[in-house]
C-alpha atoms as a PDB file:
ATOM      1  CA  UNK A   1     115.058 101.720  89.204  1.00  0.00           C
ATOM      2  CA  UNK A   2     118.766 102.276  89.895  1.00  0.00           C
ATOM      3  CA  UNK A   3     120.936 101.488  92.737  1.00  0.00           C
ATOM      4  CA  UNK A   4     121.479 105.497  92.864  1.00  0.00           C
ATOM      5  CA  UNK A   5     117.293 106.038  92.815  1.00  0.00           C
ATOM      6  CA  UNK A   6     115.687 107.983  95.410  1.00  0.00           C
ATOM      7  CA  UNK A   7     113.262 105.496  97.063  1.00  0.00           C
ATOM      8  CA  UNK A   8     110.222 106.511  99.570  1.00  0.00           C
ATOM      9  CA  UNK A   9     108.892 102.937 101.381  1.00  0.00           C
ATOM     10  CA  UNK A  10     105.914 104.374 102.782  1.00  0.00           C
ATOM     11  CA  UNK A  11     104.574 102.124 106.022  1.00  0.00           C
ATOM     12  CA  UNK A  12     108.119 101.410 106.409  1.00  0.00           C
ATOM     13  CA  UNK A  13     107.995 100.516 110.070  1.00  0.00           C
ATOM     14  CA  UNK A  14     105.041  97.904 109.407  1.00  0.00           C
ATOM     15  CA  UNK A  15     105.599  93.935 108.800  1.00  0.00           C
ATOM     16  CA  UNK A  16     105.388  94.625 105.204  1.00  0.00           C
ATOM     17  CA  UNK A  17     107.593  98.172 105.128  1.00  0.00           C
ATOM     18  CA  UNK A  18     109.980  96.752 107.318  1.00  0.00           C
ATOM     19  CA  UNK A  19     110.586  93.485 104.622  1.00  0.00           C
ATOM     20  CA  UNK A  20     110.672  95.987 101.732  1.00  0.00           C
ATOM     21  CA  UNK A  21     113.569  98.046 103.382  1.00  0.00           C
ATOM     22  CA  UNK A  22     115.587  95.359 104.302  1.00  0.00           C
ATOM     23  CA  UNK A  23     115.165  93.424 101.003  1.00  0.00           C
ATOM     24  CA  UNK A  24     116.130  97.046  99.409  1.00  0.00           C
ATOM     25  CA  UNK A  25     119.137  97.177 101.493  1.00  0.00           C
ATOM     26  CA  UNK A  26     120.039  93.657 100.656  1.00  0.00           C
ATOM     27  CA  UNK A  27     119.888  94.093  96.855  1.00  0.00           C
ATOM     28  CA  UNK A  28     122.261  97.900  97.331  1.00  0.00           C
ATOM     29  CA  UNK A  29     119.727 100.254  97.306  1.00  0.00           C
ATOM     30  CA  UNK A  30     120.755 102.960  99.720  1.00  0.00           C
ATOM     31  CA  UNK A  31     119.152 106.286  99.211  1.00  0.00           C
ATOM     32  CA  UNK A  32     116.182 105.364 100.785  1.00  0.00           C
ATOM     33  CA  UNK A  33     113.392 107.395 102.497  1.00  0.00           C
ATOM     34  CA  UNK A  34     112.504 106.479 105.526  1.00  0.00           C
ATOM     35  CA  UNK A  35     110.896 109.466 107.992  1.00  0.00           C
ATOM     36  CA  UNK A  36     110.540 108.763 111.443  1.00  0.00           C
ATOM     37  CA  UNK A  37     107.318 110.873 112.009  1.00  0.00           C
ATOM     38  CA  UNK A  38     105.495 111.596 109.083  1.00  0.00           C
ATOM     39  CA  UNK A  39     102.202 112.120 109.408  1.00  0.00           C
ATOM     40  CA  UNK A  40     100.568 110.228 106.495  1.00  0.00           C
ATOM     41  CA  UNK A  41      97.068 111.019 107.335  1.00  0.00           C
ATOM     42  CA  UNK A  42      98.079 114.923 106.995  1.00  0.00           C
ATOM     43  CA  UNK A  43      97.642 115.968 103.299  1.00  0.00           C
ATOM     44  CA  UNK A  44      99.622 118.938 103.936  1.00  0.00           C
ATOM     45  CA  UNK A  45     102.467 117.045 105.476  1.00  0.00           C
ATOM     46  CA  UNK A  46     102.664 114.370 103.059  1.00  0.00           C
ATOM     47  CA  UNK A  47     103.299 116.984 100.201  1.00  0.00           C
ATOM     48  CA  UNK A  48     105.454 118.913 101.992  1.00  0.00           C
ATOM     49  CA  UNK A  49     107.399 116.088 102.206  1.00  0.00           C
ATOM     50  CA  UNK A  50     107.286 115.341  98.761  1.00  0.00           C
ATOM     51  CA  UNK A  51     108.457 118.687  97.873  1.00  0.00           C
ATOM     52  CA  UNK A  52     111.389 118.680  99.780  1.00  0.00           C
ATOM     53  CA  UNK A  53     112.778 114.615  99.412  1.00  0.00           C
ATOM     54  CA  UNK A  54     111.578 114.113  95.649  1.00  0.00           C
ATOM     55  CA  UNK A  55     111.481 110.542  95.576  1.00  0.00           C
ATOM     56  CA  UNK A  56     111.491 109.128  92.395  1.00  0.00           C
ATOM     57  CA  UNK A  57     109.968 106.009  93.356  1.00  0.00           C
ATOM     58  CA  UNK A  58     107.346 104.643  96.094  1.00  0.00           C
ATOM     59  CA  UNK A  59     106.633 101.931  98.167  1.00  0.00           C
ATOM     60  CA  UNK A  60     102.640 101.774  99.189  1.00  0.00           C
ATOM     61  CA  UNK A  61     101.847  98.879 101.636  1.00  0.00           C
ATOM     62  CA  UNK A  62      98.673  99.274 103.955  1.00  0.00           C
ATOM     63  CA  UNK A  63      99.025 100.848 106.870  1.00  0.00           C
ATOM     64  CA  UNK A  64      97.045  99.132 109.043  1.00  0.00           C
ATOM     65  CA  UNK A  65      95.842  95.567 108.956  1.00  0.00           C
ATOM     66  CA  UNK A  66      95.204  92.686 110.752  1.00  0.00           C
ATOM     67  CA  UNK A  67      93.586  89.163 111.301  1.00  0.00           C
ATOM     68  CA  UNK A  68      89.936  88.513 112.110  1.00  0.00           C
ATOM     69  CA  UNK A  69      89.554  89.490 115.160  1.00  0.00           C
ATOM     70  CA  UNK A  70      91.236  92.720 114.040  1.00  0.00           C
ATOM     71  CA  UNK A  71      89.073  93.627 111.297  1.00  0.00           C
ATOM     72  CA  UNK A  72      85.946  92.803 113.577  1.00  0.00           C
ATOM     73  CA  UNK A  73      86.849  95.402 116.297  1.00  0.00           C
ATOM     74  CA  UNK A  74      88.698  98.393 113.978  1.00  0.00           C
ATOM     75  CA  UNK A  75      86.640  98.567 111.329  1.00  0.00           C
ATOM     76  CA  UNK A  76      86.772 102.302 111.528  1.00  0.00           C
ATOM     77  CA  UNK A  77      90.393 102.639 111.796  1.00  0.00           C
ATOM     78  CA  UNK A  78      90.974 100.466 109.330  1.00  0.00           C
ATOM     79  CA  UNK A  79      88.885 101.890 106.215  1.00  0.00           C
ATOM     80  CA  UNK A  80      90.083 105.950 107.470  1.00  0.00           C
ATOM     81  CA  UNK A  81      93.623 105.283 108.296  1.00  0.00           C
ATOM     82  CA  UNK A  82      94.388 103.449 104.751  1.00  0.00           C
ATOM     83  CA  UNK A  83      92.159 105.139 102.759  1.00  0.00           C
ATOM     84  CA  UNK A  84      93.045 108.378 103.736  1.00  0.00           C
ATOM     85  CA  UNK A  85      96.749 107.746 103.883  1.00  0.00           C
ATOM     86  CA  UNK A  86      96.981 106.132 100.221  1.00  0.00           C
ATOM     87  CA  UNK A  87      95.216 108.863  98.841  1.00  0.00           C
ATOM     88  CA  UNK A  88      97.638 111.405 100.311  1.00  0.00           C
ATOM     89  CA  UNK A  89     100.314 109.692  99.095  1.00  0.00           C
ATOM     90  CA  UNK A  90      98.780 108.607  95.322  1.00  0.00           C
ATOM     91  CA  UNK A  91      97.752 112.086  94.607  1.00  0.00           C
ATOM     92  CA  UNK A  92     100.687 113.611  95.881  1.00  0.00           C
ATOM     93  CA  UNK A  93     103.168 111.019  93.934  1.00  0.00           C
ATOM     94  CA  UNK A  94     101.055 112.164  90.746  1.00  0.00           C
ATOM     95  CA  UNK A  95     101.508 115.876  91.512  1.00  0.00           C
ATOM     96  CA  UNK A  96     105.348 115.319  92.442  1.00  0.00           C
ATOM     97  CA  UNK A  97     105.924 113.620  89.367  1.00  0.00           C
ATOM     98  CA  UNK A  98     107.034 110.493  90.868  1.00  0.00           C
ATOM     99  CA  UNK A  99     108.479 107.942  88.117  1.00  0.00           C
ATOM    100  CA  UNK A 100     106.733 104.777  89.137  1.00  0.00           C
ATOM    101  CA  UNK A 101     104.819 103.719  92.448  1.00  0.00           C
ATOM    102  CA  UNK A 102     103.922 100.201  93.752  1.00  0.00           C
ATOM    103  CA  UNK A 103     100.615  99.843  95.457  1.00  0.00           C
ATOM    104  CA  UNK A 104      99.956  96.377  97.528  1.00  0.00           C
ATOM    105  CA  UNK A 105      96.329  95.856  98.124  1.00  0.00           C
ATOM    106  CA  UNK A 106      94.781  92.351  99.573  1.00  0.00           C
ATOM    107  CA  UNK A 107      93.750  89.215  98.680  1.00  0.00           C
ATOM    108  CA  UNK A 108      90.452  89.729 101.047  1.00  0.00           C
ATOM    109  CA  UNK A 109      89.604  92.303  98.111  1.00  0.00           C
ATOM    110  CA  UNK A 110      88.132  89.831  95.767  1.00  0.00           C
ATOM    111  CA  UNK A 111      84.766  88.483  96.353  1.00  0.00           C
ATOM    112  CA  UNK A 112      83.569  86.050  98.838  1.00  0.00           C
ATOM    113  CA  UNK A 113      82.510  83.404  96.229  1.00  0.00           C
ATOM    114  CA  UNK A 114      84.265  83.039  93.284  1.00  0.00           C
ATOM    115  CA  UNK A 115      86.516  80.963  90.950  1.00  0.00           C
ATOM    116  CA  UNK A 116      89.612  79.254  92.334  1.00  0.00           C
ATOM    117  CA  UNK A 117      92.350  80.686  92.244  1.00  0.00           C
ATOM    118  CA  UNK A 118      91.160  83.811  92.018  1.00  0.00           C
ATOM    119  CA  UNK A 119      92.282  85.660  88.639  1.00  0.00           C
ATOM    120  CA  UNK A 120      92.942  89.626  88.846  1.00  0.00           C
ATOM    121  CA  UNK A 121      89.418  90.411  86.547  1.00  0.00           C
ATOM    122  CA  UNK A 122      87.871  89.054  89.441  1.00  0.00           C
ATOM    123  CA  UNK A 123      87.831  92.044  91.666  1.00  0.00           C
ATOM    124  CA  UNK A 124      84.410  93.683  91.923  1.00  0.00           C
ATOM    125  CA  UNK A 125      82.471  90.656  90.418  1.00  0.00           C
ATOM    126  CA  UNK A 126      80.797  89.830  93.623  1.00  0.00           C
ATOM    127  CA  UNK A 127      80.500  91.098  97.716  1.00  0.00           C
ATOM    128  CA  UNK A 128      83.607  90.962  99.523  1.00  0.00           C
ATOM    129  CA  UNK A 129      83.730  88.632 102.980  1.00  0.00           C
ATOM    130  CA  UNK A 130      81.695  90.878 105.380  1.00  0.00           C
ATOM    131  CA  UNK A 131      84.409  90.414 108.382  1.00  0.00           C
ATOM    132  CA  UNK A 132      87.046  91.949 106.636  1.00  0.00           C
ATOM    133  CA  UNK A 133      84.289  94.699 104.452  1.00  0.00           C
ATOM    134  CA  UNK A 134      86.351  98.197 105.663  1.00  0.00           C
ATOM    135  CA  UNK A 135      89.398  96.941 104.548  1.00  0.00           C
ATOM    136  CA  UNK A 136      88.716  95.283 102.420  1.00  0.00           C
ATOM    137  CA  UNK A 137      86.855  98.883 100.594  1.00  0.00           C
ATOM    138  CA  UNK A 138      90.054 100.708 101.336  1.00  0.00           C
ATOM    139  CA  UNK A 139      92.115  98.286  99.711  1.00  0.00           C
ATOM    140  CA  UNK A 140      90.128  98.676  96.297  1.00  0.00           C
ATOM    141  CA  UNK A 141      89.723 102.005  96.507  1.00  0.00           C
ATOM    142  CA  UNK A 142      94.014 102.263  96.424  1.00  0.00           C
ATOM    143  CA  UNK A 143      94.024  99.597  93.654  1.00  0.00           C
ATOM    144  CA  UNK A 144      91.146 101.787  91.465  1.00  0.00           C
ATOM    145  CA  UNK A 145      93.135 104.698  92.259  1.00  0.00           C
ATOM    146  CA  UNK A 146      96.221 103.690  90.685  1.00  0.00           C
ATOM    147  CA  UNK A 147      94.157 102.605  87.642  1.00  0.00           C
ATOM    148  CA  UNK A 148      92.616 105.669  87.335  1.00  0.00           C
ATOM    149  CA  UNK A 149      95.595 108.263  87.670  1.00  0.00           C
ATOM    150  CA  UNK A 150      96.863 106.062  84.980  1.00  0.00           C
ATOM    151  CA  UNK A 151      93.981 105.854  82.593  1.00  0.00           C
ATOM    152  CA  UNK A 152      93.719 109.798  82.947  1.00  0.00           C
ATOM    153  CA  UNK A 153      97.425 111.578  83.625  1.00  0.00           C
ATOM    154  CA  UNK A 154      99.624 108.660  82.139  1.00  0.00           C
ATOM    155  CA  UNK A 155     101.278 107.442  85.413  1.00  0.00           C
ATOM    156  CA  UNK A 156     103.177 104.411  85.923  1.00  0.00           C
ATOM    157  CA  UNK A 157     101.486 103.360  89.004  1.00  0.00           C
ATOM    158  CA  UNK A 158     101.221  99.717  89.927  1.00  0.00           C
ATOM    159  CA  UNK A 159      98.613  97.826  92.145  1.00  0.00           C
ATOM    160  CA  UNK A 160      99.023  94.291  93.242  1.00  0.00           C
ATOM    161  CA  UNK A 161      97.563  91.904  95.150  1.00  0.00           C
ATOM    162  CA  UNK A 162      99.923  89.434  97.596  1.00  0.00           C
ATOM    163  CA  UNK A 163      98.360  86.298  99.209  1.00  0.00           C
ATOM    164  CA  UNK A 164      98.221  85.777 103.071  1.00  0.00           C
ATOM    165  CA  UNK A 165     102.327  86.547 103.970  1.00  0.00           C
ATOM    166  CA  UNK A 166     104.127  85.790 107.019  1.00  0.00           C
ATOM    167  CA  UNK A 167     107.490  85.861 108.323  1.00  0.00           C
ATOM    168  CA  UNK A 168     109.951  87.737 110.497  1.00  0.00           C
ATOM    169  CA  UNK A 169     108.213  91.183 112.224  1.00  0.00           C
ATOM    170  CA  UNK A 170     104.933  89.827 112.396  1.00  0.00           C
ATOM    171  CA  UNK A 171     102.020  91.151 113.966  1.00  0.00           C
ATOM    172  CA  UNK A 172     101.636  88.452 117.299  1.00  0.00           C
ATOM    173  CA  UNK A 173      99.308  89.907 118.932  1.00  0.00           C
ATOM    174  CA  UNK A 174      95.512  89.063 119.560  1.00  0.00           C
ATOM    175  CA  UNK A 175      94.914  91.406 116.185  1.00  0.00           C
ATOM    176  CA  UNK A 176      97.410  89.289 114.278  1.00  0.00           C
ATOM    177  CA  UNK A 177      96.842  87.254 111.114  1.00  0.00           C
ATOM    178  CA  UNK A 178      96.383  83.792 111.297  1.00  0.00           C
ATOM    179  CA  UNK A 179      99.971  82.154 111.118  1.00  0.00           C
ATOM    180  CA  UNK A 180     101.283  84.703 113.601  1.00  0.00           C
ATOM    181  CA  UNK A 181      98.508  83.728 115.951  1.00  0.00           C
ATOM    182  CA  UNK A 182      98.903  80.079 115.522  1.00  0.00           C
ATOM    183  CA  UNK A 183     102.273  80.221 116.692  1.00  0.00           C
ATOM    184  CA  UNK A 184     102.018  82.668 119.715  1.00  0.00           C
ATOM    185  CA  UNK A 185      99.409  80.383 120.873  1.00  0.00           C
ATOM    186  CA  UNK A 186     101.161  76.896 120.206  1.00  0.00           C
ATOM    187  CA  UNK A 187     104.878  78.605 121.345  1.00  0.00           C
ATOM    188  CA  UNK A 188     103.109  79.499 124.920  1.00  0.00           C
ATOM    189  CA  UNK A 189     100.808  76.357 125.352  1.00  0.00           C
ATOM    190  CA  UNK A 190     104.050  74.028 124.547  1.00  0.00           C
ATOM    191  CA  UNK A 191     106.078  75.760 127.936  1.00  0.00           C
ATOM    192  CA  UNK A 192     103.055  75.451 130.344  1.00  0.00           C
ATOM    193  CA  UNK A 193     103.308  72.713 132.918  1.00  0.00           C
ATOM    194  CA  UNK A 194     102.503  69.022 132.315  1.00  0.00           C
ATOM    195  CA  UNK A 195     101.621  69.446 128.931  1.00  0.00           C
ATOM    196  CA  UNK A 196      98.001  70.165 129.851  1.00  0.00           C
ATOM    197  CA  UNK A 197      97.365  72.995 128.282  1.00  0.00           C
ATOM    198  CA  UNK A 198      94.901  73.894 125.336  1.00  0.00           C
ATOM    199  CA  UNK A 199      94.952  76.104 122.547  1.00  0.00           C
ATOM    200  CA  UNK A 200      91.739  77.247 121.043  1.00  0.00           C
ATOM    201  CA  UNK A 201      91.490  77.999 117.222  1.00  0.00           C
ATOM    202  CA  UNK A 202      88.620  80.422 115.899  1.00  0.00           C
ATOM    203  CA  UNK A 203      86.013  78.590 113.468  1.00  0.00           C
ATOM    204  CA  UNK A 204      86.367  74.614 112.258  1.00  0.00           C
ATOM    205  CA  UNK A 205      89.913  74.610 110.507  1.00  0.00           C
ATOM    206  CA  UNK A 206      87.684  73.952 107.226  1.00  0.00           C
ATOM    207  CA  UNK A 207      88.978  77.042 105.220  1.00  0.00           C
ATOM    208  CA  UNK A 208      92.026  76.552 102.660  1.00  0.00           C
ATOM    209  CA  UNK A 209      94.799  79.645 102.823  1.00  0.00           C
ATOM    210  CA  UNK A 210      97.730  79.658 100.595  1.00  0.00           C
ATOM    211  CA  UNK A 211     101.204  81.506 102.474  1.00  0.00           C
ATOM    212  CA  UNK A 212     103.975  83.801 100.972  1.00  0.00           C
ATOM    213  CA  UNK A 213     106.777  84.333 103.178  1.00  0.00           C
ATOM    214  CA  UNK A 214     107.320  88.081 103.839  1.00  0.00           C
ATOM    215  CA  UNK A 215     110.867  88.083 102.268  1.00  0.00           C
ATOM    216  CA  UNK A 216     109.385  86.718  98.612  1.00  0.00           C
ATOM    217  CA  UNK A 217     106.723  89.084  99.012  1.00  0.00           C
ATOM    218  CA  UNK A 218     109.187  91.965  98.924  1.00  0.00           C
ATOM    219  CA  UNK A 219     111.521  90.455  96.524  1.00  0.00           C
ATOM    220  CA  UNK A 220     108.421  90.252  94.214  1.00  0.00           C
ATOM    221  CA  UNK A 221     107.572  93.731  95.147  1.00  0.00           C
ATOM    222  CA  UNK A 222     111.294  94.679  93.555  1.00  0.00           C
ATOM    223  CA  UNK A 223     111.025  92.611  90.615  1.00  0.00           C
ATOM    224  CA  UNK A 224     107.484  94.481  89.694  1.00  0.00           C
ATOM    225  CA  UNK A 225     108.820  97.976  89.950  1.00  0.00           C
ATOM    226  CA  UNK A 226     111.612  96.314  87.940  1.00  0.00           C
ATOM    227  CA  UNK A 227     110.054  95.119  85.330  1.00  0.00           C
ATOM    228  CA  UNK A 228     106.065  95.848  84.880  1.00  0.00           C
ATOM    229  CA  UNK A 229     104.527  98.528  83.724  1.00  0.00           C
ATOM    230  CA  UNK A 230     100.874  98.580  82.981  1.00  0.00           C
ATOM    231  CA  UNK A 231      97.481  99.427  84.600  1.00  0.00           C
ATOM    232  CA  UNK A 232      96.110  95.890  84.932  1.00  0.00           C
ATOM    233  CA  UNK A 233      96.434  94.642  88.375  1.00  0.00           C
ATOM    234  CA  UNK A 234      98.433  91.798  89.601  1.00  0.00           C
ATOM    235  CA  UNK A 235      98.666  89.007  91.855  1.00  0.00           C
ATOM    236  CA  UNK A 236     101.783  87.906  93.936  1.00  0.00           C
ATOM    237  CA  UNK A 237     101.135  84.903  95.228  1.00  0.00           C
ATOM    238  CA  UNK A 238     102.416  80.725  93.986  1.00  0.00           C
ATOM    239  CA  UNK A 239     102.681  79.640  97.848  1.00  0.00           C
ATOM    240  CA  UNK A 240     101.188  76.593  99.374  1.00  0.00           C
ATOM    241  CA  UNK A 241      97.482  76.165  99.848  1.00  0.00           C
ATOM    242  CA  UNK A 242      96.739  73.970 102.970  1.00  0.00           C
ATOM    243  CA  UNK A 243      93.766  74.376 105.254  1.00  0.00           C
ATOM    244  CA  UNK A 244      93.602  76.091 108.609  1.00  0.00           C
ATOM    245  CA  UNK A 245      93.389  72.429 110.424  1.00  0.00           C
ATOM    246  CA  UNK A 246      96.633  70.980 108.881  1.00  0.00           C
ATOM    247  CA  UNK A 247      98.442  74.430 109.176  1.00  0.00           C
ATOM    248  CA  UNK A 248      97.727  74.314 112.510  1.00  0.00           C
ATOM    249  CA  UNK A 249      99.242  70.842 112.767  1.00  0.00           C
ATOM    250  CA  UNK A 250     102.161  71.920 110.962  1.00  0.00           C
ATOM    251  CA  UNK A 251     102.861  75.243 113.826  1.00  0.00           C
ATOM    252  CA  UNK A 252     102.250  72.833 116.743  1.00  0.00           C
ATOM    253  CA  UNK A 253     104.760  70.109 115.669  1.00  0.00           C
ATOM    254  CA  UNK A 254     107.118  72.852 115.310  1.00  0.00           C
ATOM    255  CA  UNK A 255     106.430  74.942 118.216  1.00  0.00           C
ATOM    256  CA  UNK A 256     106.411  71.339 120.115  1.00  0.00           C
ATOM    257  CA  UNK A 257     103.434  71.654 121.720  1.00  0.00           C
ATOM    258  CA  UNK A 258     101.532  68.140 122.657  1.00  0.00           C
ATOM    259  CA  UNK A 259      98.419  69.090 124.434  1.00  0.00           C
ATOM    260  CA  UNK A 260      94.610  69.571 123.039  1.00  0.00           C
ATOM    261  CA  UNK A 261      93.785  71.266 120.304  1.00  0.00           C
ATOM    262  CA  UNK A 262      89.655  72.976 120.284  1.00  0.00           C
ATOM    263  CA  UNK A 263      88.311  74.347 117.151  1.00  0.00           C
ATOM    264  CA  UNK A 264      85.620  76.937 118.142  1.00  0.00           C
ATOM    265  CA  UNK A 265      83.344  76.483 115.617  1.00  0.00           C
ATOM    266  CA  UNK A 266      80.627  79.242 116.526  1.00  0.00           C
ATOM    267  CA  UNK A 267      83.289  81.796 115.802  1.00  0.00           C
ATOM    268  CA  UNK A 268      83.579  83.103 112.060  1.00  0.00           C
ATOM    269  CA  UNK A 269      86.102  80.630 109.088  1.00  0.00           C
ATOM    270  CA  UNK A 270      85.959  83.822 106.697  1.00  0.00           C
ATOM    271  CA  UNK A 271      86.367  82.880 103.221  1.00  0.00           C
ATOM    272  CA  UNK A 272      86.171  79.283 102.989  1.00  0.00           C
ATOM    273  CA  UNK A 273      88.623  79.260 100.262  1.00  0.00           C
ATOM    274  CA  UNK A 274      91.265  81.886  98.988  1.00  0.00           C
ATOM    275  CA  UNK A 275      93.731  80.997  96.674  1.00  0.00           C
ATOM    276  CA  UNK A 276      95.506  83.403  93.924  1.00  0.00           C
ATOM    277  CA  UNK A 277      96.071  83.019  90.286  1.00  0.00           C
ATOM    278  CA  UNK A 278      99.875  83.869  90.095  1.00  0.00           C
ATOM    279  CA  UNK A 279      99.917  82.809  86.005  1.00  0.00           C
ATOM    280  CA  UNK A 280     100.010  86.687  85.413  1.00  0.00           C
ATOM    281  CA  UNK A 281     103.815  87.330  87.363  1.00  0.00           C
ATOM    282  CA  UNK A 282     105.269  83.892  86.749  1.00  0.00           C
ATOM    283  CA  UNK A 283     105.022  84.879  82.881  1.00  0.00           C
ATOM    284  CA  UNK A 284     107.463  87.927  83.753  1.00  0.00           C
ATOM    285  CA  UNK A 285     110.047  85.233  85.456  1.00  0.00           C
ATOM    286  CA  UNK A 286     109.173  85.533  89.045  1.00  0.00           C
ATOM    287  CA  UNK A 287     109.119  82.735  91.627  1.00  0.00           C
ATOM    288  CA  UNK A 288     108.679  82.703  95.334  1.00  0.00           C
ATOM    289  CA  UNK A 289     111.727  80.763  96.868  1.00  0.00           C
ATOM    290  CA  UNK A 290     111.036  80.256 100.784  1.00  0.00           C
ATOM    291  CA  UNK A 291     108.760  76.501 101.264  1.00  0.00           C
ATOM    292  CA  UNK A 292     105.945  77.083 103.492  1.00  0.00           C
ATOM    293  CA  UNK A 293     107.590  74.639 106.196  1.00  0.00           C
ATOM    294  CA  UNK A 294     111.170  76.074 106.069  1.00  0.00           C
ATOM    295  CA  UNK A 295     109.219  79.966 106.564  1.00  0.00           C
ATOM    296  CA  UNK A 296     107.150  78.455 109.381  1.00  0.00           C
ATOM    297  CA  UNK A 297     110.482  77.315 111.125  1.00  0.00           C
ATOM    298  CA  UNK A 298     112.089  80.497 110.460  1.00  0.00           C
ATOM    299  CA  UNK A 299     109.171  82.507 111.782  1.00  0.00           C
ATOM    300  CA  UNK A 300     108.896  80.537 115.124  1.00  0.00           C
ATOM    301  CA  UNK A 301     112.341  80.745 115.460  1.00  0.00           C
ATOM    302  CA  UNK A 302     112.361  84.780 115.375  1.00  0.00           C
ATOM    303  CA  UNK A 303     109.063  84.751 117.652  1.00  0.00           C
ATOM    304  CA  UNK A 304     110.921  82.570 120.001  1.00  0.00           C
ATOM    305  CA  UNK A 305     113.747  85.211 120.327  1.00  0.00           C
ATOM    306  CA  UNK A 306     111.971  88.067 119.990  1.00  0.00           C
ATOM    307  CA  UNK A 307     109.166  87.602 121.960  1.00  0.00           C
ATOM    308  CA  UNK A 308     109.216  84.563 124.757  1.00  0.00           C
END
């Protein structure tokens, strides 16, 4: 991929797109794609695009995801709005002749129980976690696709698989994923009155995450299209696996919040344990670079700018 390359980020305007375009603008890259409205779910519109930009390589992130909560009230939107937009944009990449694409699935792709950490021939060896099911679907059906148009036209289409990421652009909403949550609700608790306030965590803290910030994920995501090419799936991951409880202990120190933390333990943990096998991409020479404190800081930091 050269500095000269027409480059479509797809998603661009989501926490992931939005990393990969600024990372590509950091590293020089500046004939980048980037349509305002695009409608992805339109077949016709997608390849009419195509036609017209010819983008020799492509950027695939989901378009739609979320935390818990999320996944348990859009499970609709979730499995139609990815699955039909990767599809559009797979197919058409194939038909276009598109030199190499970059699919990220999810991590919530591999099965509920299994080995730790979780090795790519994994996938499809057990039930996925039923909370996250729809997505979790969509997400394999991109990765399968890319394997397929590969195994049958010759493509150089990528899938891989990041860890849990976080950083600056984050989803902070209710629908947000679990470090983004953590520190809306520890950044607003700390500011109320008397320090008497309370923040409420869904399920017992129990579960064990690993974190990539968002800025390693997308320097990863350069250094694939860079340098792999195969069909065999891959994980991006090598963060710092900590569970939910001392994560959470981690945001409120930082946030400065000194009131009462209540774990609300009827309400679903998910997996109980999700950590990637990154043996695959460290081989190739990639490592992340931001430590999961120094991301945490930098993350509360843009939430306290942007947002209170």
């Amino acid at each position: 991929m050269k500095k000269s390359s027409l480059i479509y980020v797809a998603n661009h305007k989501t926490f992931i797109g939005s990393a990969l375009v600024r990372k590509l603008k950091e590293k020089g890259y500046k004939k980048l794609l980037l349509p305002e409205n695009l409608d992805l779910i339109s077949q016709k519109a997608v390849e009419a695009f195509f036609k017209k930009e010819k983008p020799e390589y492509v950027f695939l992130p989901a378009a739609r995801s979320g935390g818990i909560q999320a996944n348990i009230n859009f499970p609709a939107e979730f499995i139609f709005e990815n699955t039909q937009i990767q599809t559009n944009i797979i197919n058409t990449a194939f038909k276009s002749g598109v030199r190499k694409l970059l699919f990220l699935g999810s991590a919530c792709s591999y099965p509920k129980i299994c080995s730790q950490p979780i090795k790519e021939e994994y996938l499809l060896t057990g039930p996925v976690e039923k909370t996250s099911e729809p997505f979790s679907i969509a997400m394999i059906n991109g990765i399968k696709m890319c394997e397929s148009y590969n195994r049958q036209y010759k493509t150089n289409f990528i899938a891989a698989v990041p860890t849990n990421t976080f950083g600056l652009g984050d989803d902070f909403s209710e629908s947000g994923h679990v470090i983004a949550g953590l520190i809306r609700k520890f950044h607003k608790a700390a500011k109320e009155r008397y320090g008497k306030a309370e923040v409420r965590i869904w399920g017992t803290g129990k579960p064990k995450r690993e974190f990539l910030y968002v800025d390693d994920l997308a320097e990863a995501c350069l250094f694939l299209m860079r340098n792999y090419k195969g069909s065999e799936l891959i994980n991006i991951a090598g963060g710092k696996e900590l569970s939910i409880k001392k994560l959470a202990g981690l945001i409120q120190k930082i946030a400065g919040f000194k009131g009462k933390i209540i774990y609300e333990k009827e309400k679903p943990d998910g997996m109980l344990r999700r950590a990637l096998d990154s043996g695959k991409i460290f081989k190739l020479g990639w490592r992340p670079k931001i430590k999961l404190e120094q991301g945490l800081k930098l993350t509360h930091q843009w939430y306290a700018k942007n947002y209170a």
